[in-house]
C-alpha atoms as a PDB file:
ATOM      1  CA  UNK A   1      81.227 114.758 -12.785  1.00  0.00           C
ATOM      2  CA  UNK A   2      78.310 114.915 -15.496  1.00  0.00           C
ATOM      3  CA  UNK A   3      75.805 117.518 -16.095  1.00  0.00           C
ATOM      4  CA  UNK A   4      73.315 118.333 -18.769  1.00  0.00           C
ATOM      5  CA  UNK A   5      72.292 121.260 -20.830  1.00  0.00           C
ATOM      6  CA  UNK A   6      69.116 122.656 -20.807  1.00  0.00           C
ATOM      7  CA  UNK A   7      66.933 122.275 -23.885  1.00  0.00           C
ATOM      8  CA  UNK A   8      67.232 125.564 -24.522  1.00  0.00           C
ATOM      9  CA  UNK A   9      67.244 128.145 -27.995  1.00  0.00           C
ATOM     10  CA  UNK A  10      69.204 130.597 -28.378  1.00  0.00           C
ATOM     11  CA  UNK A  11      68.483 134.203 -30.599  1.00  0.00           C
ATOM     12  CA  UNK A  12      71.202 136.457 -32.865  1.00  0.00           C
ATOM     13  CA  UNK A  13      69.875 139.049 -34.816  1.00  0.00           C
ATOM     14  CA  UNK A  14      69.248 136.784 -37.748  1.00  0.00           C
ATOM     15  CA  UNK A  15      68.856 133.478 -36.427  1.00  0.00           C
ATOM     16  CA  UNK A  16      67.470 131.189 -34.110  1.00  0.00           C
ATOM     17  CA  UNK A  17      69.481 128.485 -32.692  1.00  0.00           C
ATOM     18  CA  UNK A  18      66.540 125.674 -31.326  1.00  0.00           C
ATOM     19  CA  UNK A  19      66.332 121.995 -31.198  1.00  0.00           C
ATOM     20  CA  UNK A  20      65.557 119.860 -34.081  1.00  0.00           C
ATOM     21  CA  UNK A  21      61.890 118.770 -34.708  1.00  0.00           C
ATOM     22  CA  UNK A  22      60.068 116.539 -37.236  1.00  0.00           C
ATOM     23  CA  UNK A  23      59.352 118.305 -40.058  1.00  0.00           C
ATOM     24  CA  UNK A  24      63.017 119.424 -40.219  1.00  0.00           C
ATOM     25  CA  UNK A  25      63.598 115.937 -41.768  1.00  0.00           C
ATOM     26  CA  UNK A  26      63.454 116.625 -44.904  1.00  0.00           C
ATOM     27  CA  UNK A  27      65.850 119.931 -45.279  1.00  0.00           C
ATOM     28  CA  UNK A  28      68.091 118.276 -42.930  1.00  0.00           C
ATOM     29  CA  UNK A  29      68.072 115.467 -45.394  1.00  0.00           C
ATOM     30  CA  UNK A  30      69.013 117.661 -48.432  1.00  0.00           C
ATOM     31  CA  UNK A  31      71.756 119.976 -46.465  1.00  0.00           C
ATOM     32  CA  UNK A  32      73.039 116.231 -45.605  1.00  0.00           C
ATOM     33  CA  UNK A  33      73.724 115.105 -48.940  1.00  0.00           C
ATOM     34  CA  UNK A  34      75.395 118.292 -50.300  1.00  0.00           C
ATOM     35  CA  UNK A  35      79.215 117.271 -51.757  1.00  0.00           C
ATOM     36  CA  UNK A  36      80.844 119.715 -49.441  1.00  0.00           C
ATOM     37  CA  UNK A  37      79.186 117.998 -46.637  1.00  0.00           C
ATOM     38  CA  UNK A  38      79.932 114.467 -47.893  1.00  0.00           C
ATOM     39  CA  UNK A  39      83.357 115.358 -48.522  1.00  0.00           C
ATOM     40  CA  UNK A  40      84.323 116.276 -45.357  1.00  0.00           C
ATOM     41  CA  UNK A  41      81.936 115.012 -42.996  1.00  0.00           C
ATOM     42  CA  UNK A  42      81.751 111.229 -42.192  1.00  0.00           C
ATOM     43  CA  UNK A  43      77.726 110.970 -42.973  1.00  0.00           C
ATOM     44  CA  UNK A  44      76.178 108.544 -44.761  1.00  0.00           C
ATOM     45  CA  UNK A  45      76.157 109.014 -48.530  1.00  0.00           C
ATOM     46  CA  UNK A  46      73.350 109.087 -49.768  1.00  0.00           C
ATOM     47  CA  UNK A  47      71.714 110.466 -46.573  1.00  0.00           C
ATOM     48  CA  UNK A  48      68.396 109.617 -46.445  1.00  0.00           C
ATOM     49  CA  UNK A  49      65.204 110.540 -44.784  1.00  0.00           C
ATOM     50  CA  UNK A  50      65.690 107.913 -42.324  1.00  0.00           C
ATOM     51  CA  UNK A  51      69.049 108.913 -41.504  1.00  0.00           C
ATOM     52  CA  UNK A  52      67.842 112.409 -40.575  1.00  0.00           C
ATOM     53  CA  UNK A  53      64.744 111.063 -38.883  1.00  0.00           C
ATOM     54  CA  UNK A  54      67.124 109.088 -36.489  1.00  0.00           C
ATOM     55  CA  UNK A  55      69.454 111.828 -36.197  1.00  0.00           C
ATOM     56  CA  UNK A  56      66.419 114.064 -35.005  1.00  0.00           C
ATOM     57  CA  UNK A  57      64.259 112.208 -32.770  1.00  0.00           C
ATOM     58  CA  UNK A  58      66.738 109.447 -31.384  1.00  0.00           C
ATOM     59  CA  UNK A  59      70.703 110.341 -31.693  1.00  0.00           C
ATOM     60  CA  UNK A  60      70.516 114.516 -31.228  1.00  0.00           C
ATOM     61  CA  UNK A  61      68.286 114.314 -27.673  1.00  0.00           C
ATOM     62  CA  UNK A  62      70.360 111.613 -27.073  1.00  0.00           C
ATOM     63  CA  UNK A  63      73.440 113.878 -27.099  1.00  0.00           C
ATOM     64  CA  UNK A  64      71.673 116.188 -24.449  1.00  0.00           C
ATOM     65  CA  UNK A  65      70.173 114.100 -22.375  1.00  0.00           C
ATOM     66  CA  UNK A  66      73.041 111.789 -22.029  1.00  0.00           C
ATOM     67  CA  UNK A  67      75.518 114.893 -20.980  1.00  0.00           C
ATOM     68  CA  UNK A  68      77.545 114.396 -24.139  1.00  0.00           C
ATOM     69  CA  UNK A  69      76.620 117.776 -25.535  1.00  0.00           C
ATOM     70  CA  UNK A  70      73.505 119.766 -27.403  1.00  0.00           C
ATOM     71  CA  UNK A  71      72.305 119.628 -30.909  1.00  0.00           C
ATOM     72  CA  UNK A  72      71.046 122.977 -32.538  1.00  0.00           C
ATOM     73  CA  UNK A  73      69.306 123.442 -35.815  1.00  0.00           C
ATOM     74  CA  UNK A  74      70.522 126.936 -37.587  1.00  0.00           C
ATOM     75  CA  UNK A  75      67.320 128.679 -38.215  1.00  0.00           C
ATOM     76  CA  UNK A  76      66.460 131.759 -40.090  1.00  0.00           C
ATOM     77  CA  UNK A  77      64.852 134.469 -38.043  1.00  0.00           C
ATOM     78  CA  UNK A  78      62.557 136.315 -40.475  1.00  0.00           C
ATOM     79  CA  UNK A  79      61.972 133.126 -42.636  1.00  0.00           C
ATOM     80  CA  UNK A  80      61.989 130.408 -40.186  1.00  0.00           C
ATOM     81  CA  UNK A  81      64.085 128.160 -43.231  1.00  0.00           C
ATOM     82  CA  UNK A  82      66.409 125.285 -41.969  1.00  0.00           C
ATOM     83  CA  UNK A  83      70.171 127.007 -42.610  1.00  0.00           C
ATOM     84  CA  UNK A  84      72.591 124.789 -40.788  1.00  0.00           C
ATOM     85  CA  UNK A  85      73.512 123.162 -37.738  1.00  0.00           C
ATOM     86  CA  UNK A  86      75.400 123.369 -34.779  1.00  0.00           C
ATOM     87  CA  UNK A  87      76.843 120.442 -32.445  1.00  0.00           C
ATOM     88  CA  UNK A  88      78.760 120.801 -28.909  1.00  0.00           C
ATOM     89  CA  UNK A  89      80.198 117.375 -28.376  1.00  0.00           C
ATOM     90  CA  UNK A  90      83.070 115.819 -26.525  1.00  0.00           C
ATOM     91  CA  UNK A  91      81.754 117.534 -23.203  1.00  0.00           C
ATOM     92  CA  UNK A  92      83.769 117.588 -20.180  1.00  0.00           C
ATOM     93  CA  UNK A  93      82.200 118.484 -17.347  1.00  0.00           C
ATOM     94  CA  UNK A  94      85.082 118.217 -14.628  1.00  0.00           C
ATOM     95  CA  UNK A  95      87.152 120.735 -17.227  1.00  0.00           C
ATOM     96  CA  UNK A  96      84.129 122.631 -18.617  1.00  0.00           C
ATOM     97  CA  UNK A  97      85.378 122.003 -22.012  1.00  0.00           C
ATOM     98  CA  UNK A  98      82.962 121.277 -25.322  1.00  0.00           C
ATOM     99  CA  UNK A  99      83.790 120.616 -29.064  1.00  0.00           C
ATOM    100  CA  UNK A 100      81.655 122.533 -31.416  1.00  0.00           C
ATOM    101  CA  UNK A 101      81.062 121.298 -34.999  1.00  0.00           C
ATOM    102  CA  UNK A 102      78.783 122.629 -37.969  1.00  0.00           C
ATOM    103  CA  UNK A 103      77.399 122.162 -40.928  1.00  0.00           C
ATOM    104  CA  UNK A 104      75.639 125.149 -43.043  1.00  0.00           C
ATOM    105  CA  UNK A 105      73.314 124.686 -45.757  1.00  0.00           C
ATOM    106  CA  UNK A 106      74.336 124.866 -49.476  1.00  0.00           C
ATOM    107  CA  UNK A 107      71.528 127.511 -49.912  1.00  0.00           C
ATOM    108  CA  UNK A 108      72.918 129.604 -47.167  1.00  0.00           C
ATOM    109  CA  UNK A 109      76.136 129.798 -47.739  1.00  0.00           C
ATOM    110  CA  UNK A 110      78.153 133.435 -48.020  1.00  0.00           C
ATOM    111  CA  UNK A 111      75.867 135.059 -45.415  1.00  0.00           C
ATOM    112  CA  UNK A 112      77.865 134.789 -42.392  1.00  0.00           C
ATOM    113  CA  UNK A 113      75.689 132.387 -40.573  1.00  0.00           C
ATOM    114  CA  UNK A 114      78.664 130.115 -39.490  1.00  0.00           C
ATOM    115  CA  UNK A 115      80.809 132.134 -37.567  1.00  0.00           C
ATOM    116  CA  UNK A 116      77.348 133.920 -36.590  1.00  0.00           C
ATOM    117  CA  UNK A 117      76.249 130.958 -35.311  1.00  0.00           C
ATOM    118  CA  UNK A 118      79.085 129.625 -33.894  1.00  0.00           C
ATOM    119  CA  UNK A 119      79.579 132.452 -32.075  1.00  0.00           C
ATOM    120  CA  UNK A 120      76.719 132.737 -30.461  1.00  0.00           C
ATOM    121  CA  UNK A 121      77.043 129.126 -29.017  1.00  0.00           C
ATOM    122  CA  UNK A 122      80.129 130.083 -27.722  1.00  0.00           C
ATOM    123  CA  UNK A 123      78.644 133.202 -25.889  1.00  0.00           C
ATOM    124  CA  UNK A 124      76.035 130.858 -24.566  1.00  0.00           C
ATOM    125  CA  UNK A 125      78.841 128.284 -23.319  1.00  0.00           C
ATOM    126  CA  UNK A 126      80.796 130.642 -21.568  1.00  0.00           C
ATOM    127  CA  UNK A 127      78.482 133.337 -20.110  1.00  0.00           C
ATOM    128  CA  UNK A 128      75.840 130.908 -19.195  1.00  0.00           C
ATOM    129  CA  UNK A 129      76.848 127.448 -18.692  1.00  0.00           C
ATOM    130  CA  UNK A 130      80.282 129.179 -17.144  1.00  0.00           C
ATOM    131  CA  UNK A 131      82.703 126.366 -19.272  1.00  0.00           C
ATOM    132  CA  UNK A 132      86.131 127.685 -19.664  1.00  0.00           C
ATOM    133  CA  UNK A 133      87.244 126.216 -23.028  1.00  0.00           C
ATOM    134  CA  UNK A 134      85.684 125.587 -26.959  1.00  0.00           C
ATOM    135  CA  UNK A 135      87.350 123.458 -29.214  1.00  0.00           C
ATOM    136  CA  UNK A 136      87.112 123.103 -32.643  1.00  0.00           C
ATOM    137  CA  UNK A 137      89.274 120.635 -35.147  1.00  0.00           C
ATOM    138  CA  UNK A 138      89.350 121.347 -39.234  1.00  0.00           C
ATOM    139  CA  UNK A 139      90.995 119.590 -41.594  1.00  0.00           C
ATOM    140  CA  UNK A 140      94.226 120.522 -43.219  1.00  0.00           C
ATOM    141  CA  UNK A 141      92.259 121.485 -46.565  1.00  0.00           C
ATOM    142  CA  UNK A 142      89.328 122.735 -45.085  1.00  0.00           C
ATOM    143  CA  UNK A 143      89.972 126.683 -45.307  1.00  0.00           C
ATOM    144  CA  UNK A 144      86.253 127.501 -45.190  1.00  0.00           C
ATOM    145  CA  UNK A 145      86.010 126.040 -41.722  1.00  0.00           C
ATOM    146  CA  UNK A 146      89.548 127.603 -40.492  1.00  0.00           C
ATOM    147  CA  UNK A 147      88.392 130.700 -41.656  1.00  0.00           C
ATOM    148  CA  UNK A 148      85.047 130.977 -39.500  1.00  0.00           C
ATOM    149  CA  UNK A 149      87.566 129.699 -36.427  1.00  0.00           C
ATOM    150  CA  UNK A 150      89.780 132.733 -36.994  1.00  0.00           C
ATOM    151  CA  UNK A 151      87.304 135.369 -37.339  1.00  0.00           C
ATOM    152  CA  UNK A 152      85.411 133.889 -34.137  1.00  0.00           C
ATOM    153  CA  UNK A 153      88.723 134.375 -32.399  1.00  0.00           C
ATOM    154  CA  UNK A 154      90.173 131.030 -32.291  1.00  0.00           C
ATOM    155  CA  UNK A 155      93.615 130.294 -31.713  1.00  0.00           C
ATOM    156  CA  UNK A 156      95.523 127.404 -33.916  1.00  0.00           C
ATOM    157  CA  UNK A 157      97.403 124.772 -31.153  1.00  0.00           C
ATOM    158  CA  UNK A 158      98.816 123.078 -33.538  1.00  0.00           C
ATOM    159  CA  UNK A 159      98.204 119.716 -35.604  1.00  0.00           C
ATOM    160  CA  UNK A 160      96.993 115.895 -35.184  1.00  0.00           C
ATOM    161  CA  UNK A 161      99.148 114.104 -38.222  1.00  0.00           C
ATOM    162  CA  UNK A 162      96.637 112.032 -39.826  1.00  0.00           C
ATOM    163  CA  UNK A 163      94.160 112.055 -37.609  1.00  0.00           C
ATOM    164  CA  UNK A 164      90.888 112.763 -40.141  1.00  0.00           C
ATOM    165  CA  UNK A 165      89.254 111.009 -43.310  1.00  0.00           C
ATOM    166  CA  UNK A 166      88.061 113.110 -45.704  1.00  0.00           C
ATOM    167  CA  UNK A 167      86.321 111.910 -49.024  1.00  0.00           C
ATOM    168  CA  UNK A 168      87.269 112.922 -52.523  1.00  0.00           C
ATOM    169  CA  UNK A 169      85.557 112.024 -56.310  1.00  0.00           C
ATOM    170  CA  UNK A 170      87.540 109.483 -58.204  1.00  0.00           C
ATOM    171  CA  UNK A 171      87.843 110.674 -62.278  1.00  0.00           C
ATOM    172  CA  UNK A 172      84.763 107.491 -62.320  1.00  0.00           C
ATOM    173  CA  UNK A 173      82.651 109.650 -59.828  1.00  0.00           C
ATOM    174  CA  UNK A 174      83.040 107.423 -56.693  1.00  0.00           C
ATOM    175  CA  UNK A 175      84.153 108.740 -53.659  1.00  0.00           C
ATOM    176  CA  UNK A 176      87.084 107.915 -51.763  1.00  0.00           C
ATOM    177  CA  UNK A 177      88.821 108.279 -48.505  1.00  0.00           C
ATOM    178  CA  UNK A 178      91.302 110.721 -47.975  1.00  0.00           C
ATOM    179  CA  UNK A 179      93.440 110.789 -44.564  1.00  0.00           C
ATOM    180  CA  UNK A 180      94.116 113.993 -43.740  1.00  0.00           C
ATOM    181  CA  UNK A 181      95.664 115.948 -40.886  1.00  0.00           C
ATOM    182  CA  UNK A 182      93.623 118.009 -38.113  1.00  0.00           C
ATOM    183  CA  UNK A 183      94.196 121.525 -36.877  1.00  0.00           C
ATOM    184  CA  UNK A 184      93.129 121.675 -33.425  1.00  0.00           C
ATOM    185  CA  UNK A 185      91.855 125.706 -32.283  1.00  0.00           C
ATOM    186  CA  UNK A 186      90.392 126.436 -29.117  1.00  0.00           C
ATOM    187  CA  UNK A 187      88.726 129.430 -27.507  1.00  0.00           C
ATOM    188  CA  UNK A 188      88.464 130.720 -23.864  1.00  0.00           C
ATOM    189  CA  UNK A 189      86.126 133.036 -22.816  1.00  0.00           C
ATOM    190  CA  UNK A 190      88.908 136.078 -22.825  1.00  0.00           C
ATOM    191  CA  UNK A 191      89.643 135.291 -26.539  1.00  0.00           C
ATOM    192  CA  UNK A 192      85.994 136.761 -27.173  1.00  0.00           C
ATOM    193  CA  UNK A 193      86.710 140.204 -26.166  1.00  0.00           C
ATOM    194  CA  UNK A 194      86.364 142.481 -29.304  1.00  0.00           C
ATOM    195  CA  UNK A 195      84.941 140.087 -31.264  1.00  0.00           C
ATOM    196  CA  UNK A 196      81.746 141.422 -33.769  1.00  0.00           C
ATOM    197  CA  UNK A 197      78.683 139.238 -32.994  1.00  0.00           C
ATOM    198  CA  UNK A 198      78.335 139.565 -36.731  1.00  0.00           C
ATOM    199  CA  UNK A 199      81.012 137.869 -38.851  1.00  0.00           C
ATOM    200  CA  UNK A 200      80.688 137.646 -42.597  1.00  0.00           C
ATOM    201  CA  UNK A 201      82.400 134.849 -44.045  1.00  0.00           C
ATOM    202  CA  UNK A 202      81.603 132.115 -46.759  1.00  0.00           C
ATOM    203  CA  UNK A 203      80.510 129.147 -44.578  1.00  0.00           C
ATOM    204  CA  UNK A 204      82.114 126.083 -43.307  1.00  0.00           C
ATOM    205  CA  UNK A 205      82.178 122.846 -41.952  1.00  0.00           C
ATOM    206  CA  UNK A 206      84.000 120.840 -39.397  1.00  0.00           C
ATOM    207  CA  UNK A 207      85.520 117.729 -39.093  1.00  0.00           C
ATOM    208  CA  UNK A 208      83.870 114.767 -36.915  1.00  0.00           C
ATOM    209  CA  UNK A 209      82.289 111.849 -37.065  1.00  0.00           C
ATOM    210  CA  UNK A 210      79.516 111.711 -34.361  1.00  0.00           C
ATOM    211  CA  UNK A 211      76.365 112.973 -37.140  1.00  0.00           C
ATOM    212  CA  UNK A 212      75.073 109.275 -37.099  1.00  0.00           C
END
């Protein structure tokens, strides 16, 4: 059984939560290339234009429209600014189950937007597309990202040995792969009962491998 979400947006008091158009390219490009983002995403590095351009117009509807997931860009309400992003992937329809991933923006960082965002999505997934389960997988090191699961109300099932490549500088600059273990968290719809719709915390990112 396959379904599809609808191409929808979705409002917090501070952001907007909407697809990805064209003349997002270039911020996406430059929140792409951060070090964080290298380090523990599998993007490109350098990411370029192009690579965002794809992302945008071919792989991200792609992800919709093929029942895979949704792609939303983080957006500032009152400024309208590119902030982050947020990605529901690994969709199981039969289960109603999703994996939600995210990137936010070096210049955005320490405002609460991730966990804002994030949960958000989750409200979204559960209240209106009636799914039962939201995962999300960190890496071992990642404490940024494991932080914005806990305060969202995520609970830790334990670990995937090895089951992640992160990046690191060499002392000559170049990066190189790491492998790392996984925490695996999930959240069901119950786990969102007395949780703040806004979370501060100092931003995050996930693990996974599906950007381009």
């Amino acid at each position: 059984m396959t379904g599809t979400f609808p191409n929808v947006s979705i409002s917090t008091e501070r952001l907007v939560l909407r697809p990805f158009e064209e003349p997002d390219v270039q911020a996406f490009a430059e929140m792409m290339n951060d070090e964080l983002v290298t380090a523990w995403t599998s993007v490109p590095y350098p990411y370029t234009e192009a690579d965002a351009r794809q992302w945008i117009t071919e792989l991200a509807p792609a992800e919709r429209t093929e029942g895979r997931g949704i792609v939303l860009a983080v957006t500032e309400f009152l400024t309208q600014r590119l902030v982050g992003i947020v990605h529901l992937q690994n969709t199981n329809w039969r289960v109603r189950s999703s994996e939600i991933a995210y990137v936010i923006a070096p210049w955005a960082r320490g405002e609460g937007y991730a966990s804002e965002a994030a949960l958000a999505v989750a409200h979204w997934l559960f209240h209106d597309q009636h799914f039962e389960r939201l995962e999300l997988r960190t890496a071992a090191d990642n404490t940024a990202s494991q932080q914005v699961a806990q305060k969202i109300g995520c609970i830790s099932e334990g670990v995937l040995r090895g089951a992640w490549i992160a990046r690191s500088r060499t002392e000559s600059g170049e990066w190189a792969d790491v492998r790392t273990d996984v925490i695996v968290w999930s959240l069901l719809p119950e786990d969102l009962a007395g949780v703040g719709e806004q979370l501060a915390d100092t931003g995050g990112f996930t693990s996974f491998d599906a950007w381009n």
